[in-house]
Protein backbone atom coordinates (compact mmCIF):
# COMPACT_ATOMS: atom_id res chain seq x y z
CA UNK A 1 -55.42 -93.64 78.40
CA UNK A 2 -53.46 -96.66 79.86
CA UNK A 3 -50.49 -95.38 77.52
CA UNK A 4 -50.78 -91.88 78.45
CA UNK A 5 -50.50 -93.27 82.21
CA UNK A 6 -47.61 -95.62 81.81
CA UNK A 7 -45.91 -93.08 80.13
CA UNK A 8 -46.10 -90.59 82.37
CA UNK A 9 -45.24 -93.07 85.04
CA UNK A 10 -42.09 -93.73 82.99
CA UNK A 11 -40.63 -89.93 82.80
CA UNK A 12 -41.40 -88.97 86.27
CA UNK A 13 -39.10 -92.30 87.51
CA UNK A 14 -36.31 -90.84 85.11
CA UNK A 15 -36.70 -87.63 86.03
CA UNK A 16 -36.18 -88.51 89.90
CA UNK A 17 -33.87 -91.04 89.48
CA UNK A 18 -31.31 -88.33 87.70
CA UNK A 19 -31.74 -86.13 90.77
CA UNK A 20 -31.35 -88.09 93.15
CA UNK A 21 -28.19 -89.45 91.57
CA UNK A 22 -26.87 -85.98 90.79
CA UNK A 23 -27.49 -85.44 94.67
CA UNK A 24 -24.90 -88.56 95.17
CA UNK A 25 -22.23 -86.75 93.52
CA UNK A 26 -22.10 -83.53 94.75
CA UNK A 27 -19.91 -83.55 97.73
CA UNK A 28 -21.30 -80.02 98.91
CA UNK A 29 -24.53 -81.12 99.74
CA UNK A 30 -23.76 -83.29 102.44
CA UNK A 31 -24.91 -82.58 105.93
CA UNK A 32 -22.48 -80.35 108.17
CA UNK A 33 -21.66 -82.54 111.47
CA UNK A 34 -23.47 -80.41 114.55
CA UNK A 35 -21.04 -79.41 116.99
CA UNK A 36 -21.37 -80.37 120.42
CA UNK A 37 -21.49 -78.18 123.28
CA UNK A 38 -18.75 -79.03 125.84
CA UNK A 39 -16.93 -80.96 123.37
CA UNK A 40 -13.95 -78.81 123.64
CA UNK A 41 -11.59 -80.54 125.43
CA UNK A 42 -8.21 -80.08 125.36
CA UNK A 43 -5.43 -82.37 124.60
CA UNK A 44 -5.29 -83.36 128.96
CA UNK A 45 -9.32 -83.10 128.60
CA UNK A 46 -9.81 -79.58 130.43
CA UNK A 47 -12.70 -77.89 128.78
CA UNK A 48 -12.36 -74.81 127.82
CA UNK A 49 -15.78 -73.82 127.85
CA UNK A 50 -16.57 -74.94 131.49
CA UNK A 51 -13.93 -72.55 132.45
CA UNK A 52 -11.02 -74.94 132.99
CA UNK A 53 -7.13 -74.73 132.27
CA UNK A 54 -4.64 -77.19 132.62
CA UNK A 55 -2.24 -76.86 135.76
CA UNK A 56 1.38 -78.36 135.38
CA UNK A 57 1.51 -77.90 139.00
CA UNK A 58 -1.24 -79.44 140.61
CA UNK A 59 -0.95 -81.91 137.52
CA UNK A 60 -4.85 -81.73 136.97
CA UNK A 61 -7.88 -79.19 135.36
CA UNK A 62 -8.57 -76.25 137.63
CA UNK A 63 -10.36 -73.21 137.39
CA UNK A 64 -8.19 -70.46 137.95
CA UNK A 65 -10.60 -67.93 138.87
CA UNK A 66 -11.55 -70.90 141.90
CA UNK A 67 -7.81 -72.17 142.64
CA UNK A 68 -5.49 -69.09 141.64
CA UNK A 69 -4.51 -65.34 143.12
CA UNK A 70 -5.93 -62.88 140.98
CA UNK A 71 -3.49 -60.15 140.06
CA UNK A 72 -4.77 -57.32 137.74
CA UNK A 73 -2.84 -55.46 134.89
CA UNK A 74 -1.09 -52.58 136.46
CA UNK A 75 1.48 -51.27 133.43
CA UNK A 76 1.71 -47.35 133.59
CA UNK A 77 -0.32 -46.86 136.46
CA UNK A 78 -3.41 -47.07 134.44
CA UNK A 79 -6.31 -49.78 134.48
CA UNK A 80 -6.68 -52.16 132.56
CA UNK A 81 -9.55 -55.22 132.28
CA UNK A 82 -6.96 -57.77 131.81
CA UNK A 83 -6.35 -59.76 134.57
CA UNK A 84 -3.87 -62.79 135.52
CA UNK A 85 -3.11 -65.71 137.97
CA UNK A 86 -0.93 -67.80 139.64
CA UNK A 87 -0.97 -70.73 141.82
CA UNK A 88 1.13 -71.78 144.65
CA UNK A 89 2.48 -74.78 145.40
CA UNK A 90 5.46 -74.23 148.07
CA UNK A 91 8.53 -73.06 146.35
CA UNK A 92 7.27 -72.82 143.00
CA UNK A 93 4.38 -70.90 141.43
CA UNK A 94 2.28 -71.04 138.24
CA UNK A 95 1.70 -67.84 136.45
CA UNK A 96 -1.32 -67.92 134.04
CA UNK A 97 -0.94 -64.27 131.89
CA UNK A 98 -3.48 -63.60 128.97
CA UNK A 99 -0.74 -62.97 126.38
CA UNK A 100 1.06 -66.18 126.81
CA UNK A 101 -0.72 -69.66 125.73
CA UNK A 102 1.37 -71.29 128.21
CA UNK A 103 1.98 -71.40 131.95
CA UNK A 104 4.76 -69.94 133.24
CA UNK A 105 6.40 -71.73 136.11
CA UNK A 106 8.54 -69.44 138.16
CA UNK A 107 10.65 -71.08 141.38
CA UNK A 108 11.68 -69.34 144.34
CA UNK A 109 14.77 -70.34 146.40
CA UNK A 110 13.67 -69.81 150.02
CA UNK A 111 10.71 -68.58 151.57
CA UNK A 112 10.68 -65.01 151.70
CA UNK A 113 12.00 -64.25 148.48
CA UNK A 114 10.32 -63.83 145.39
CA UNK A 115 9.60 -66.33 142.60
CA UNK A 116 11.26 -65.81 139.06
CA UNK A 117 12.06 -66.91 135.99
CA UNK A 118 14.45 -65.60 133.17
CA UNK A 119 12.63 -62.03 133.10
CA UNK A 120 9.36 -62.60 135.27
CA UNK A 121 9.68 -62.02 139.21
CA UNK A 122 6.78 -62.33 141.04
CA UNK A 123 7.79 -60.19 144.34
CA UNK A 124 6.05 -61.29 147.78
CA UNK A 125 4.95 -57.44 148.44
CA UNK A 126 1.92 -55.88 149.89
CA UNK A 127 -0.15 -58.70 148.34
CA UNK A 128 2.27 -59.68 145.36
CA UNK A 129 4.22 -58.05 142.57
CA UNK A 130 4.51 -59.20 138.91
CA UNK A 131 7.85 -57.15 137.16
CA UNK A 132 8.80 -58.18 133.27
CA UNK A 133 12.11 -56.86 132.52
CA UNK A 134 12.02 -54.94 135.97
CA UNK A 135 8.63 -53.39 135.04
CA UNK A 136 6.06 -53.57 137.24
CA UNK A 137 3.13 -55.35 134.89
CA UNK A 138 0.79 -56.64 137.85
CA UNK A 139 -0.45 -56.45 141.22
CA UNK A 140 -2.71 -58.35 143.52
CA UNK A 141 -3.29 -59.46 146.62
């Protein structure tokens, strides 16, 4: 009986020994880090997920939606849900658009006249004016 019991003993130390090693080697296996909420920060630490966007021009995180004009999509006179911003900062303005990834910075040369940039002019009219190319693109106030 003593036999039977050390025996037995034996095996079942083998047999979980050899798993637990073959656990050790499989790379697969291995816990997935969790992912942290917030933790998206971006390379000047804006996070993305709190709503905030990096602003050459005020040199610092903002929320456009708190900081910027609003100016909504206004090709072909129909409507569209896509909206974008731009922030002022005396002669030069910031122009957030949902098909760049980058700002835009457009510069005016007096007050009164509009801001631009190679073929962006953001016209001071009846709110303001966003043309690409001439065409009107967006409006706002």
């Amino acid at each position: 009986m003593k036999k039977i019991f050390l025996f037995s003993i034996i095996i079942l130390s083998f047999s979980c020994g050899k798993k637990v090693s073959e656990e050790n080697k499989n790379p697969k296996q291995q816990e997935a880090k969790p992912v942290v909420v917030g933790g998206d920060a971006d390379a000047h630490g804006c996070k993305g997920s709190a709503g905030y966007t990096w602003s050459v021009l005020k040199n610092e995180c903002v929320r456009l939606f708190e900081v910027g004009t609003k100016l909504s999509h206004a090709e072909d006179g129909k409507t569209y849900s896509t909206v974008a911003y731009v922030i002022f900062d005396g002669d030069k303005a910031e122009l957030f658009l949902d098909t760049q990834k980058d700002p835009i910075l457009l510069e005016r040369k007096s007050e009164g006249d509009s801001w631009t940039k190679e073929d962006y002019q953001l016209i001071p009219w009846k709110g303001y004016v966003l043309k690409k190319d001439g065409k009107i693109i967006y409006t706002g106030e």
